[in-house]
Protein backbone atom coordinates (compact mmCIF):
# COMPACT_ATOMS: atom_id res chain seq x y z
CA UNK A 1 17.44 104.71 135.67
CA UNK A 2 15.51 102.26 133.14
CA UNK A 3 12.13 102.23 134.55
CA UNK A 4 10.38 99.14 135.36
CA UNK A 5 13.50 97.26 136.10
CA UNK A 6 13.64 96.88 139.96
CA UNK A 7 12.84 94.59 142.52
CA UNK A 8 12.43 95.31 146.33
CA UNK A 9 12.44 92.45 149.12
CA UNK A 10 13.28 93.27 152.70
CA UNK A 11 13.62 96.69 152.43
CA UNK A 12 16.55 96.22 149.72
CA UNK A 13 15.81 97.61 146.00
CA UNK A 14 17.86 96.80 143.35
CA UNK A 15 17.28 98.69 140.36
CA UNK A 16 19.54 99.19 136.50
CA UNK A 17 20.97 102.44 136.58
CA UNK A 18 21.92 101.93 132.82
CA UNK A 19 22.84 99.56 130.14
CA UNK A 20 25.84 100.63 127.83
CA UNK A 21 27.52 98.25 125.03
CA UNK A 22 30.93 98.49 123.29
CA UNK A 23 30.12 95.75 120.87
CA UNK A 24 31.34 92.85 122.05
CA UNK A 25 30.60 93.74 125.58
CA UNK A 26 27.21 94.73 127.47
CA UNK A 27 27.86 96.70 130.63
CA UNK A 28 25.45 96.96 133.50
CA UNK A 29 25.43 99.63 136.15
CA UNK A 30 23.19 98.37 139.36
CA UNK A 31 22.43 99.97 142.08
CA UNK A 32 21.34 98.67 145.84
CA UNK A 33 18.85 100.95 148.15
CA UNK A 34 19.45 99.56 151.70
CA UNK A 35 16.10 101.33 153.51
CA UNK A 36 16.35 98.45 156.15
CA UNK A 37 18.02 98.43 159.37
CA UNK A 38 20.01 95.33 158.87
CA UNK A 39 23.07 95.36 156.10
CA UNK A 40 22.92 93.17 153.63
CA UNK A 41 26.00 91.69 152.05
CA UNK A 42 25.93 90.55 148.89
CA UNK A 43 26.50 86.61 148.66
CA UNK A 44 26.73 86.39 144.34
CA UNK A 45 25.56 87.28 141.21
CA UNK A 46 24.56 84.98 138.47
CA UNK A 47 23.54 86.27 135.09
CA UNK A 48 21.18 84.09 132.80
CA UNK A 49 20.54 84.25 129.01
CA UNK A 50 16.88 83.18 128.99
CA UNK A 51 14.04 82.45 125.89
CA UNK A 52 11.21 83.90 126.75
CA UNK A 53 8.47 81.46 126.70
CA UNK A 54 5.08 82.37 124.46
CA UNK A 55 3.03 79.31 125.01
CA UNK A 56 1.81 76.70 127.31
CA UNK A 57 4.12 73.58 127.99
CA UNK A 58 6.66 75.34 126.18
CA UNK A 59 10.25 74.55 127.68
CA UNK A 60 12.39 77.46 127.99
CA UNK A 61 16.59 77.39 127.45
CA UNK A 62 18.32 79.03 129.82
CA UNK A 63 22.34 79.22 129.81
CA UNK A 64 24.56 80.88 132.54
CA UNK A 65 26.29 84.15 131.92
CA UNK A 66 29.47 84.66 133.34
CA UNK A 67 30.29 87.96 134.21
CA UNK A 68 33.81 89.07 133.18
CA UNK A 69 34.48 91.45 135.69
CA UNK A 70 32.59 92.54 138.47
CA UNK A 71 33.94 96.17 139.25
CA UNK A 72 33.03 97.08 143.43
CA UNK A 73 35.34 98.30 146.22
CA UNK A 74 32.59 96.38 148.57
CA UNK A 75 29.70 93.79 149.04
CA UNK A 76 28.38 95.45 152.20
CA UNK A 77 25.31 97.56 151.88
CA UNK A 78 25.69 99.27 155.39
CA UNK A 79 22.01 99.96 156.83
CA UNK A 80 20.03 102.95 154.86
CA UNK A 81 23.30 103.09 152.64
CA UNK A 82 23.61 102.88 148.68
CA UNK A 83 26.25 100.60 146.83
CA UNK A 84 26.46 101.61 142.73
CA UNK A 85 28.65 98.28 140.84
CA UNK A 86 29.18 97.73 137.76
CA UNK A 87 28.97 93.76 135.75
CA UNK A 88 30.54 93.64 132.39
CA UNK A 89 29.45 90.00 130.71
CA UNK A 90 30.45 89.22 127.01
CA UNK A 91 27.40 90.04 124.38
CA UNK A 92 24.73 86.96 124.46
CA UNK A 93 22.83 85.63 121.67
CA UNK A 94 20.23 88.19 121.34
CA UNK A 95 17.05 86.69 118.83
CA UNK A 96 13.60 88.55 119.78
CA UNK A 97 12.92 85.84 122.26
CA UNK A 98 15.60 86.48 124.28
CA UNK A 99 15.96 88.24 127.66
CA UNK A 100 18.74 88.93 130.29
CA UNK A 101 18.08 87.81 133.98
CA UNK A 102 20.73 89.34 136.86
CA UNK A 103 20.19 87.28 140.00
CA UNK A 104 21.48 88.66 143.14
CA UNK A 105 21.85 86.49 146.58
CA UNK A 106 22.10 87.61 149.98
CA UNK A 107 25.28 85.89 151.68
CA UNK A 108 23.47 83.40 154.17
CA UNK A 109 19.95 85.41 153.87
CA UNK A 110 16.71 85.28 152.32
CA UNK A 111 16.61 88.96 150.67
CA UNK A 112 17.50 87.58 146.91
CA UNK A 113 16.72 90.11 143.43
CA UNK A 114 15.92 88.80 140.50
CA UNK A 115 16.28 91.52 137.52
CA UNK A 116 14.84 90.56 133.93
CA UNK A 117 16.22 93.00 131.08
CA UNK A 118 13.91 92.46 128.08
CA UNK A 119 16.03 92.15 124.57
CA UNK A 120 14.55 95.90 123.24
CA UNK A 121 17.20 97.29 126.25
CA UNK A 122 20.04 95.33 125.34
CA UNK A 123 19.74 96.31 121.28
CA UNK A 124 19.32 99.80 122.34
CA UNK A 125 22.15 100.32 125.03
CA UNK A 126 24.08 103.27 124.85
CA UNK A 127 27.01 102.34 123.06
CA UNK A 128 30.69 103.66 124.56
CA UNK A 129 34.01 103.31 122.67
């Protein structure tokens, strides 16, 4: 579990289990607490390759991600369950500046993540062969 990366909003918490990299590939292993009494199914995931912005009236570039494969048997997270998935995208640019944003969307709700992964992460990822 990386600390500090997490988000909670309507009883869901989505939270990095772990970052790993094969060198052309970054893989990301999530991880979605249901604590509510509703399920929530999970409407998409968009990944964003965003410059961090250091000053005022600065514009900041941000490109879309696409993940390569998204590896889950399901999209349900059943009330007070757990759903682990995996998201392998290809390697972005990755200057100082840069950061890694993993938006996830509730199918047809309101209960939407938002995970930022700062660039000292990514360069240090546990690297699998």
């Amino acid at each position: 579990l990386l600390h500090g990366i997490g988000n909670t909003e309507g009883g869901v918490r989505a939270s990095i289990l772990g970052i790993y990299a094969t060198g052309e590939l970054i893989i990301c292993k999530l991880k979605l607490e249901n604590n509510s009494s509703l399920s929530y199914e999970i409407g998409g995931v968009r990944v964003y390759s965003k410059e961090r912005v250091t000053a005022k009236r600065q514009s900041s570039q941000e490109r879309v991600v696409e993940p390569l494969l998204s590896l889950s048997q399901q999209t349900i997270v059943r009330e007070k369950g757990v759903l682990v998935f995996t998201l392998i995208i290809p390697k972005p640019s990755l200057t100082n500046a840069r950061s890694l944003r993993i938006d996830i969307a509730e199918k047809d709700g309101e209960r939407n993540h938002s995970l930022s992964i700062v660039n000292r992460y990514l360069v240090n990822a546990i690297l699998i062969h």
